[in-house]
PDB file of N, CA and C in Angstrom:
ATOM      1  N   UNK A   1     101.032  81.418 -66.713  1.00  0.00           N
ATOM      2  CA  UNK A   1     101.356  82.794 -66.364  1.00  0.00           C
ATOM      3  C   UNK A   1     100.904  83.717 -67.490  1.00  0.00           C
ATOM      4  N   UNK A   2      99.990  84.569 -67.146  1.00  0.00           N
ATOM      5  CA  UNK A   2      99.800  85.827 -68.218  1.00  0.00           C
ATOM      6  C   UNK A   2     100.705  86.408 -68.481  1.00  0.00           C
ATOM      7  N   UNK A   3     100.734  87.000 -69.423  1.00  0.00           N
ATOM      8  CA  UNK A   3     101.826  88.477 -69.671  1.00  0.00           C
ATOM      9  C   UNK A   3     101.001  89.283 -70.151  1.00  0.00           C
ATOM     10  N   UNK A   4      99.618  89.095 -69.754  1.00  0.00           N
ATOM     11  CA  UNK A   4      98.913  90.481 -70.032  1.00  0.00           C
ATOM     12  C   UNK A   4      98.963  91.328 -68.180  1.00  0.00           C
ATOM     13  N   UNK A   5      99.255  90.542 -67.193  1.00  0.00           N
ATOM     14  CA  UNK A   5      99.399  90.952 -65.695  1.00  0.00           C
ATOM     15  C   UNK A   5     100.829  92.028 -65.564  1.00  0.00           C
ATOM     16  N   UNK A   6     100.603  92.226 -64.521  1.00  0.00           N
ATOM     17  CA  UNK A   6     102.021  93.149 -64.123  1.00  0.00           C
ATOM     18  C   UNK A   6     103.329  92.369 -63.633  1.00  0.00           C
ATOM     19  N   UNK A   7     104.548  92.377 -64.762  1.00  0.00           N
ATOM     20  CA  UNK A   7     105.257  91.830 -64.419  1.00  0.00           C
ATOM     21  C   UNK A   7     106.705  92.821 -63.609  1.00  0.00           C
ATOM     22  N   UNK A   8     107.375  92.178 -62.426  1.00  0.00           N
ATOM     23  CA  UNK A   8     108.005  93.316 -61.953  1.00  0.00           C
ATOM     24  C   UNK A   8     109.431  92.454 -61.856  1.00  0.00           C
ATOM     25  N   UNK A   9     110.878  93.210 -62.539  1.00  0.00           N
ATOM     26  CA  UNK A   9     112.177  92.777 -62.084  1.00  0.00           C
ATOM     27  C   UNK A   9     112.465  93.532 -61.580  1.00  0.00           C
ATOM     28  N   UNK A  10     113.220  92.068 -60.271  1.00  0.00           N
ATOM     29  CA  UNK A  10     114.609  92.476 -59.537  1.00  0.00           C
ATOM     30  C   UNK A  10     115.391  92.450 -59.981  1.00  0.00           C
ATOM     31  N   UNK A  11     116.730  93.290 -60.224  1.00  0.00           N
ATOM     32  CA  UNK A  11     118.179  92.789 -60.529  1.00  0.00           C
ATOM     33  C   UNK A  11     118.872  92.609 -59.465  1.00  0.00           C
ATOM     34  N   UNK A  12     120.180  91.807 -59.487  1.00  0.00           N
ATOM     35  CA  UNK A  12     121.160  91.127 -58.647  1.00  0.00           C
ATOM     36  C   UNK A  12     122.146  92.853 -58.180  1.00  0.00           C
ATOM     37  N   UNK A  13     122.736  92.473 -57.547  1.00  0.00           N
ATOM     38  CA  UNK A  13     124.104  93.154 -56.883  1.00  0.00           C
ATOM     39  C   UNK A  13     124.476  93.716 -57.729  1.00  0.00           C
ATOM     40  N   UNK A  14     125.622  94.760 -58.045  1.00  0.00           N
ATOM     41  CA  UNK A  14     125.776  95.383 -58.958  1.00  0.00           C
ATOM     42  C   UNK A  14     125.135  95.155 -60.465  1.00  0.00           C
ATOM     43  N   UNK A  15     124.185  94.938 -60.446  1.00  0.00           N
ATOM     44  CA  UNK A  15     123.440  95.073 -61.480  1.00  0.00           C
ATOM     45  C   UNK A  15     122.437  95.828 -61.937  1.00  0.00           C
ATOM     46  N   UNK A  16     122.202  96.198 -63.329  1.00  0.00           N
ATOM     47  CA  UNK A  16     120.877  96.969 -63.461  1.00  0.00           C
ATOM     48  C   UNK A  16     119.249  96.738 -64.500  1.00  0.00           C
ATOM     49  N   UNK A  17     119.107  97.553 -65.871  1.00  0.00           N
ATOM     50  CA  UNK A  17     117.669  96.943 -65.868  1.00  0.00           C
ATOM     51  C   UNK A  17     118.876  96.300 -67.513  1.00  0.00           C
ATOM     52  N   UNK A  18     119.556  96.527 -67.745  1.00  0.00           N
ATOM     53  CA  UNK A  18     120.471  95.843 -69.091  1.00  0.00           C
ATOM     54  C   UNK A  18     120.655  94.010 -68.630  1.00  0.00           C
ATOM     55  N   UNK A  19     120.580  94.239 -67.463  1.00  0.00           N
ATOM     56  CA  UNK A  19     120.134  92.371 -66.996  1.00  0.00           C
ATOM     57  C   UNK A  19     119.451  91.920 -67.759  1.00  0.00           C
ATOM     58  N   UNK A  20     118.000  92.330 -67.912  1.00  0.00           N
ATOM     59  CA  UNK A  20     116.940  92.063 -68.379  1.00  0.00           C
ATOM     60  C   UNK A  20     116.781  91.833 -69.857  1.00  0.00           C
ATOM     61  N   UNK A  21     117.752  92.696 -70.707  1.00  0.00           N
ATOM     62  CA  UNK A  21     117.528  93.436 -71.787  1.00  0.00           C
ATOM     63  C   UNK A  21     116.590  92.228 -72.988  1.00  0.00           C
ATOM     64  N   UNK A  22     117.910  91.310 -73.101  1.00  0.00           N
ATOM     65  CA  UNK A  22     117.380  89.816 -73.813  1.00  0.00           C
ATOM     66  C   UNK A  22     116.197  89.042 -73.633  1.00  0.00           C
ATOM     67  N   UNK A  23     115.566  89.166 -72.137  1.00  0.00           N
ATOM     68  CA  UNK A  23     114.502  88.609 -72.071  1.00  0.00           C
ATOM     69  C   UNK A  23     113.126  89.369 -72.552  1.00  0.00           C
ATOM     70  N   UNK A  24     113.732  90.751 -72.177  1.00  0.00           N
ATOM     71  CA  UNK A  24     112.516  91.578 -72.333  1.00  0.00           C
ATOM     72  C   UNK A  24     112.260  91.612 -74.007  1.00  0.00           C
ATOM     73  N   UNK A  25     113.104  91.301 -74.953  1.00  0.00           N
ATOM     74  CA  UNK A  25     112.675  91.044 -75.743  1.00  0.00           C
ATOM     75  C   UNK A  25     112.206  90.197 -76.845  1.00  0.00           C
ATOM     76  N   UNK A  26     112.426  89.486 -76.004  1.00  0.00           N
ATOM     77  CA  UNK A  26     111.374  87.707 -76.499  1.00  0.00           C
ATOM     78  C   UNK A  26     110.261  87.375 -75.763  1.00  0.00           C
ATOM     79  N   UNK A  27     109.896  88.665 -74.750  1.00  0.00           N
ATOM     80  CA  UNK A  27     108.639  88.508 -74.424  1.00  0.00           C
ATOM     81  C   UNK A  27     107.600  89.680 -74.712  1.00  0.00           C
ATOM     82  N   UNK A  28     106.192  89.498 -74.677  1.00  0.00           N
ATOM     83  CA  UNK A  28     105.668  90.782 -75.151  1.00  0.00           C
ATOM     84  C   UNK A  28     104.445  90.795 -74.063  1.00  0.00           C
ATOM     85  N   UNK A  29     105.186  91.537 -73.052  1.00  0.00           N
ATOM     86  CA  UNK A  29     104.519  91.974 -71.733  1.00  0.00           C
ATOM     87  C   UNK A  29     103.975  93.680 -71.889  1.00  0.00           C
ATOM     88  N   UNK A  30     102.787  93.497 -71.277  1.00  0.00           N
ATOM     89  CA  UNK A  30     102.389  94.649 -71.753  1.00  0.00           C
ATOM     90  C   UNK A  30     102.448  95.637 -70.463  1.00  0.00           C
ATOM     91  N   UNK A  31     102.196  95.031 -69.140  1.00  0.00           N
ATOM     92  CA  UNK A  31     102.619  96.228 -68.117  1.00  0.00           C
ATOM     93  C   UNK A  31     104.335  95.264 -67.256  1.00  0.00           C
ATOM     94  N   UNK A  32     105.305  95.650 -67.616  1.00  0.00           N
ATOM     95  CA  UNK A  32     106.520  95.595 -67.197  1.00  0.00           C
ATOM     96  C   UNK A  32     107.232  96.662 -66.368  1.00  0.00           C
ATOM     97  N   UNK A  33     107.575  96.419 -65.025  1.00  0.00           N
ATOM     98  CA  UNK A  33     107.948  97.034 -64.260  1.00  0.00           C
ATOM     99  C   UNK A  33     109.822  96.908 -63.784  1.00  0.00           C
ATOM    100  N   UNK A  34     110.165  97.540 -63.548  1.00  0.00           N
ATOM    101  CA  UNK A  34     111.799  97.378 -62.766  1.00  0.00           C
ATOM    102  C   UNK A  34     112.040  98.224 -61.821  1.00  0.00           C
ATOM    103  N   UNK A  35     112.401  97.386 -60.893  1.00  0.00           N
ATOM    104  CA  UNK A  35     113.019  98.052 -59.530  1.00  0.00           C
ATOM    105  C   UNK A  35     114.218  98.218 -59.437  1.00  0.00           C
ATOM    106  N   UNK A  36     115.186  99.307 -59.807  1.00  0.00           N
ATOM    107  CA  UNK A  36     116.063 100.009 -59.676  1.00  0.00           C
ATOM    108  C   UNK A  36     116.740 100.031 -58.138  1.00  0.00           C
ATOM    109  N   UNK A  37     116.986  98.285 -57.971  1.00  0.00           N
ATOM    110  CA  UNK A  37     117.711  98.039 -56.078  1.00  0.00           C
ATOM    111  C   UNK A  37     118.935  99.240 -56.455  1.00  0.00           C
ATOM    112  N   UNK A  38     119.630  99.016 -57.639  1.00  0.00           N
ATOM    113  CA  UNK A  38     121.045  99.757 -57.370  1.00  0.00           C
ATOM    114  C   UNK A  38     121.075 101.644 -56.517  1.00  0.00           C
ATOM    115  N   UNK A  39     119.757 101.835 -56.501  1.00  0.00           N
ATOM    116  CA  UNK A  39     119.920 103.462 -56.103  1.00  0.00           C
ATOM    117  C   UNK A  39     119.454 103.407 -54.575  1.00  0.00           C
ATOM    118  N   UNK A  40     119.570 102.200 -53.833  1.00  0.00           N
ATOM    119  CA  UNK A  40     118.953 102.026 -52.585  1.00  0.00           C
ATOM    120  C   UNK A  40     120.229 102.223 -52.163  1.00  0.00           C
ATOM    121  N   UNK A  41     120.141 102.478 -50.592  1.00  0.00           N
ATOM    122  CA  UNK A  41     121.534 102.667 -49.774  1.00  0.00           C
ATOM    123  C   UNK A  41     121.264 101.568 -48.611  1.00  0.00           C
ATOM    124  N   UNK A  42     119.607 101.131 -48.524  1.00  0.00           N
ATOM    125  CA  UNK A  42     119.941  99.965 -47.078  1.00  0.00           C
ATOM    126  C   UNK A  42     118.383  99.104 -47.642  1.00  0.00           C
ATOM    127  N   UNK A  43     118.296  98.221 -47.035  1.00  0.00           N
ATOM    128  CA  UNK A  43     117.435  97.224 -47.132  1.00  0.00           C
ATOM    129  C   UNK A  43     116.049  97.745 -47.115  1.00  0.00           C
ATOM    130  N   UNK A  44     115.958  99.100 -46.503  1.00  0.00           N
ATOM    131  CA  UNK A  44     114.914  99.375 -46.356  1.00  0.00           C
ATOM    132  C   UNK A  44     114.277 100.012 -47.521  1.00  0.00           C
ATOM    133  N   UNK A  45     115.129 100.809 -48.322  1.00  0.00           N
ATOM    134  CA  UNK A  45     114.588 101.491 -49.824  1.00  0.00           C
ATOM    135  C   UNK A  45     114.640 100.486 -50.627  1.00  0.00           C
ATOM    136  N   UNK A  46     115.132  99.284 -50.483  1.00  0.00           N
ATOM    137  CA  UNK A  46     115.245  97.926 -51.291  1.00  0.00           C
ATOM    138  C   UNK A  46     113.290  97.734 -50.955  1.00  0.00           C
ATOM    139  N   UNK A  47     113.174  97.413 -49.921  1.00  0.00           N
ATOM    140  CA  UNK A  47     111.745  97.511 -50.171  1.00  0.00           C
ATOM    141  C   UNK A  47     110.712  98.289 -49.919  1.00  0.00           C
ATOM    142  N   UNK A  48     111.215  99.405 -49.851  1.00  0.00           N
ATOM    143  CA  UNK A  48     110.221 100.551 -50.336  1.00  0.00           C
ATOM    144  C   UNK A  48     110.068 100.510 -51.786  1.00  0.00           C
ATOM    145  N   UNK A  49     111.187 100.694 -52.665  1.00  0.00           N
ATOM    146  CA  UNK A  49     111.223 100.454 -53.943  1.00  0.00           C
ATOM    147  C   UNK A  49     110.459  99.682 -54.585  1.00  0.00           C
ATOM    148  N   UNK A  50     110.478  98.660 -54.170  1.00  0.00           N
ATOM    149  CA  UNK A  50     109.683  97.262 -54.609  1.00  0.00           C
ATOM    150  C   UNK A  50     108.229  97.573 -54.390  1.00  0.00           C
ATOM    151  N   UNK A  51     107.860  97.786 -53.086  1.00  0.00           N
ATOM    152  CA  UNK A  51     106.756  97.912 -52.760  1.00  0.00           C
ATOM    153  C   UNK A  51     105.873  98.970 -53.817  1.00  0.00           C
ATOM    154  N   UNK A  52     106.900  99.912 -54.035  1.00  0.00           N
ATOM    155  CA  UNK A  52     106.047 101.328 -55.071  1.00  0.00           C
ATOM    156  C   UNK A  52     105.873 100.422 -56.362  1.00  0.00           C
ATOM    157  N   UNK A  53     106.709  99.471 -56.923  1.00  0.00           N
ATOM    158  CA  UNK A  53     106.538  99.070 -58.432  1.00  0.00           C
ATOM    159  C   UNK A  53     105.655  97.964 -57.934  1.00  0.00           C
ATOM    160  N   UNK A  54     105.005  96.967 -56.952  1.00  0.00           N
ATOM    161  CA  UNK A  54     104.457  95.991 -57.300  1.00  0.00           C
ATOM    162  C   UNK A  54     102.664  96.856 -56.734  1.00  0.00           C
ATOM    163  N   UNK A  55     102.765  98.068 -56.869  1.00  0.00           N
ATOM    164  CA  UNK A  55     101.349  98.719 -56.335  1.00  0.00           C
ATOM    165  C   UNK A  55     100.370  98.095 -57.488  1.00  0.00           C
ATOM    166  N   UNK A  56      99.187  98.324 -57.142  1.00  0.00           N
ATOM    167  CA  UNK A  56      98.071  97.386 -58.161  1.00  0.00           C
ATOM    168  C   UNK A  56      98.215  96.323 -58.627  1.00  0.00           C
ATOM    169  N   UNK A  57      99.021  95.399 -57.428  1.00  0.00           N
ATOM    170  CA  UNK A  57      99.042  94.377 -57.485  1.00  0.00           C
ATOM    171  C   UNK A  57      97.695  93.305 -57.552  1.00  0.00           C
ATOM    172  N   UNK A  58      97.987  91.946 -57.930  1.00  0.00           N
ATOM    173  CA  UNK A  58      98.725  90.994 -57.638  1.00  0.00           C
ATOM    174  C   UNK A  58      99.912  90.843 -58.777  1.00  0.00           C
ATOM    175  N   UNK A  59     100.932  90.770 -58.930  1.00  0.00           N
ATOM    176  CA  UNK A  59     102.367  90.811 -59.900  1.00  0.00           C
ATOM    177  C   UNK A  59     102.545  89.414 -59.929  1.00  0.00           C
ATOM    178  N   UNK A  60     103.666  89.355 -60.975  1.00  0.00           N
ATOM    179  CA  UNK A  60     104.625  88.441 -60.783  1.00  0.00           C
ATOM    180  C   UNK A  60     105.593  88.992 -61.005  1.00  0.00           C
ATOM    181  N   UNK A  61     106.471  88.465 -60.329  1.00  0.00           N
ATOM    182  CA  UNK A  61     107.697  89.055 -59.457  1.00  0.00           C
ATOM    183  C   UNK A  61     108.904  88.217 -60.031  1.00  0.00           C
ATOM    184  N   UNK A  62     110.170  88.661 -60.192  1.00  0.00           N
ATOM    185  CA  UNK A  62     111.287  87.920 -61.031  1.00  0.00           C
ATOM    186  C   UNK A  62     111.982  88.358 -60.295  1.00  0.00           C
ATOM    187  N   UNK A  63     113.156  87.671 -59.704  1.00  0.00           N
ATOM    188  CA  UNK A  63     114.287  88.781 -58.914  1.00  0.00           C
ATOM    189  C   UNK A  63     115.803  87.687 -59.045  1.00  0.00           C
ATOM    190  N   UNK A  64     116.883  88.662 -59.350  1.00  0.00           N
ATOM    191  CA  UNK A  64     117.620  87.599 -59.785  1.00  0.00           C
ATOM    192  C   UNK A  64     118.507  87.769 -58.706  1.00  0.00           C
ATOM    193  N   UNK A  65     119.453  86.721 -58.206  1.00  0.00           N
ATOM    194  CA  UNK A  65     120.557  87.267 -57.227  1.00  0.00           C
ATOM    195  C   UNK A  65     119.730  87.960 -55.549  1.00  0.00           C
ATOM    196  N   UNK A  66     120.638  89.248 -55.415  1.00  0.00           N
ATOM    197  CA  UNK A  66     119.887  89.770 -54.442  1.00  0.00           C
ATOM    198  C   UNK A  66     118.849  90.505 -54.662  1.00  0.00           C
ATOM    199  N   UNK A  67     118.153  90.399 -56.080  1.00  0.00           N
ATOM    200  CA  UNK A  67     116.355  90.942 -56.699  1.00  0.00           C
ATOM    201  C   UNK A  67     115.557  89.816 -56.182  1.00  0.00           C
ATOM    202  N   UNK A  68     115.980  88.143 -55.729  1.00  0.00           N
ATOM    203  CA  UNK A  68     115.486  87.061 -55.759  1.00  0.00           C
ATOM    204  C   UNK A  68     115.034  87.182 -54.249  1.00  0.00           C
ATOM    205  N   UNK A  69     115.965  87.417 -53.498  1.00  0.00           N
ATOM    206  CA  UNK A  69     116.101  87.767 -52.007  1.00  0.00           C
ATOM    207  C   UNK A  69     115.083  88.695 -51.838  1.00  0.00           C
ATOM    208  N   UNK A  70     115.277  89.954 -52.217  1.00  0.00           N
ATOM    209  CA  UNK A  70     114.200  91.237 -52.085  1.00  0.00           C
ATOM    210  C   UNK A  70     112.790  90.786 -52.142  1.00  0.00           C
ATOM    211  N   UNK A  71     112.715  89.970 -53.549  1.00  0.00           N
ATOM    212  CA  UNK A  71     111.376  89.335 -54.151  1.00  0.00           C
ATOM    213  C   UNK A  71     110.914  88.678 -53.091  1.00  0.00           C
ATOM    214  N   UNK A  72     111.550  87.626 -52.498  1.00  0.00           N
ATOM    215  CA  UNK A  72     111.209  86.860 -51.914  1.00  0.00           C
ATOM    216  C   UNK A  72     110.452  87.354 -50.515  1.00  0.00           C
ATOM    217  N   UNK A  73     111.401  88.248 -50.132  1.00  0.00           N
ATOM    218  CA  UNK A  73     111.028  88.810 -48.792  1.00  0.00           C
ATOM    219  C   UNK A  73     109.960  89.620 -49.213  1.00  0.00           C
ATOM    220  N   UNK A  74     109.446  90.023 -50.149  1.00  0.00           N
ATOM    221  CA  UNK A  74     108.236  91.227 -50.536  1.00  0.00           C
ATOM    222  C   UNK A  74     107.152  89.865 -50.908  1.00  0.00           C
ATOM    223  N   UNK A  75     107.082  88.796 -50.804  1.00  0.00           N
ATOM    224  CA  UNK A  75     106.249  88.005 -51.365  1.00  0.00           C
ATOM    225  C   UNK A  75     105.846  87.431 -49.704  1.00  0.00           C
ATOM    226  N   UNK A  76     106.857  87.555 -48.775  1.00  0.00           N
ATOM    227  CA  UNK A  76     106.093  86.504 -47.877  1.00  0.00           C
ATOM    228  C   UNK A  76     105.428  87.565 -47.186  1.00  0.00           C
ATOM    229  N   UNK A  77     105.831  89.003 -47.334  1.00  0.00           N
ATOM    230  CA  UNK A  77     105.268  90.195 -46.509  1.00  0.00           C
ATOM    231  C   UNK A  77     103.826  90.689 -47.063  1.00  0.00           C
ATOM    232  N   UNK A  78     103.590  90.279 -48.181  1.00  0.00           N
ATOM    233  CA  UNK A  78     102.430  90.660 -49.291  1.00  0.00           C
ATOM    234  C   UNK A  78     101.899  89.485 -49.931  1.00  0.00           C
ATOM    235  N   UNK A  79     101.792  88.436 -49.564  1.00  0.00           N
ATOM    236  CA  UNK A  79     101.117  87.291 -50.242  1.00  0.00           C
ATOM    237  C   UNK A  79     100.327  87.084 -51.281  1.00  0.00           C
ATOM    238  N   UNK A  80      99.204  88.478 -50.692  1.00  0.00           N
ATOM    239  CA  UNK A  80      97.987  88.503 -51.577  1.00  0.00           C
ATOM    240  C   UNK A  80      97.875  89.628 -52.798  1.00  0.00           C
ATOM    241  N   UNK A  81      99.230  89.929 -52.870  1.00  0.00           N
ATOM    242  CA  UNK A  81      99.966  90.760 -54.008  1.00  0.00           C
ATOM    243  C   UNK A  81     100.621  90.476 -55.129  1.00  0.00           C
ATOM    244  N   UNK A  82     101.150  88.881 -55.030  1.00  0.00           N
ATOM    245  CA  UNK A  82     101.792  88.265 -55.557  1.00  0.00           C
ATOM    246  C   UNK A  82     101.218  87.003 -56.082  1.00  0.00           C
ATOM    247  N   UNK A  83     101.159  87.340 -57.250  1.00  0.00           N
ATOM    248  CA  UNK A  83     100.056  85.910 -58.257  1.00  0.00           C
ATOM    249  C   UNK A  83     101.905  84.719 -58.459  1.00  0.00           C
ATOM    250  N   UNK A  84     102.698  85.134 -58.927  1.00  0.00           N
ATOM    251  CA  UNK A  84     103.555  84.039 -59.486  1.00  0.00           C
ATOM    252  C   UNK A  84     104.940  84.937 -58.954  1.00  0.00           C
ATOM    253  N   UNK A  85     105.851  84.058 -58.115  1.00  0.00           N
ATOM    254  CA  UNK A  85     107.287  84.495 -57.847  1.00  0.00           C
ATOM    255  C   UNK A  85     108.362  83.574 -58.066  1.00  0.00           C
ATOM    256  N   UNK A  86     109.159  83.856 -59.203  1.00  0.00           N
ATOM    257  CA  UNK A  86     110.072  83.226 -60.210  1.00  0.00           C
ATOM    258  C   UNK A  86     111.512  84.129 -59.150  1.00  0.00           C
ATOM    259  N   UNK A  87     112.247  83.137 -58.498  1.00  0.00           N
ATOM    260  CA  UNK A  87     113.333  83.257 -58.224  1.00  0.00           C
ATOM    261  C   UNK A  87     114.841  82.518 -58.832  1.00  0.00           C
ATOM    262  N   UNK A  88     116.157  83.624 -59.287  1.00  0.00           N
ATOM    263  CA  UNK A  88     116.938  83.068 -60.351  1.00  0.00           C
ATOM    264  C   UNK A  88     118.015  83.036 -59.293  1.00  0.00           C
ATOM    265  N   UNK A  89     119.046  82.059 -58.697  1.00  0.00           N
ATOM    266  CA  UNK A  89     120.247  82.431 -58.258  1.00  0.00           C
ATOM    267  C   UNK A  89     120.227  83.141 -57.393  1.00  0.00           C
ATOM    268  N   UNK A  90     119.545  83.241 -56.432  1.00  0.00           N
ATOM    269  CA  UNK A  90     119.573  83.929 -55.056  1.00  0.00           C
ATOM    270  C   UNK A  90     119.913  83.123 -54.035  1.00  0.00           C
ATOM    271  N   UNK A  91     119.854  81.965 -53.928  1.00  0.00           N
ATOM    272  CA  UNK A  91     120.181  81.496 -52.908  1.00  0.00           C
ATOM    273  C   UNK A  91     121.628  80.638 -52.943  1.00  0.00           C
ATOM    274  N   UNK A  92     123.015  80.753 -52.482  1.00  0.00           N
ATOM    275  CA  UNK A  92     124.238  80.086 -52.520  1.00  0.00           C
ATOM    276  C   UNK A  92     124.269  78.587 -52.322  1.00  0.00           C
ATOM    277  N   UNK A  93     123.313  78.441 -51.266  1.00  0.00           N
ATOM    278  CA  UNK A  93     122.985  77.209 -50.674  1.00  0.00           C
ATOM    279  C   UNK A  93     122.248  75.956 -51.217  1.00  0.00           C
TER     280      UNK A  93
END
């Protein structure tokens, strides 16, 4: 995986980009993106949102919780957008 590519987080359910905070700094990514799910009101600005941060794609995509879910669903809708999709704890099952 590059980290010279566009990397984009999801955060979980009440969560925001302070999720991230620790990772983002043991890594040295040079285009880093975050999708701000918490200011969505329905599934649908969940991926509108997404869709605006993974533009000039192909990304890799991180989504933790329900960011993993979002991710996921923006990866099978955009295939050829998505170089690497790292899902954390999204699924119960």
């Amino acid at each position: 995986m590059s980290q010279n590519s566009s990397w984009v987080f999801l955060p979980g359910t009440l969560c925001d980009e302070r999720l991230w905070f620790r990772m983002w700094k043991q890594m040295h990514i040079q285009d880093r993106r975050y999708v701000p799910l918490q200011w969505a009101n329905n599934l649908e600005e969940m991926d509108a949102l997404t869709s605006y941060a993974c533009d000039n794609g192909p990304v890799t995509l991180i989504g933790f919780s329900m960011g993993g879910y979002i991710a996921a669903r923006y990866a099978l809708a955009n295939p050829d957008d998505v170089e690497h999709l790292i899902l954390l704890g999204y699924d119960p099952a």
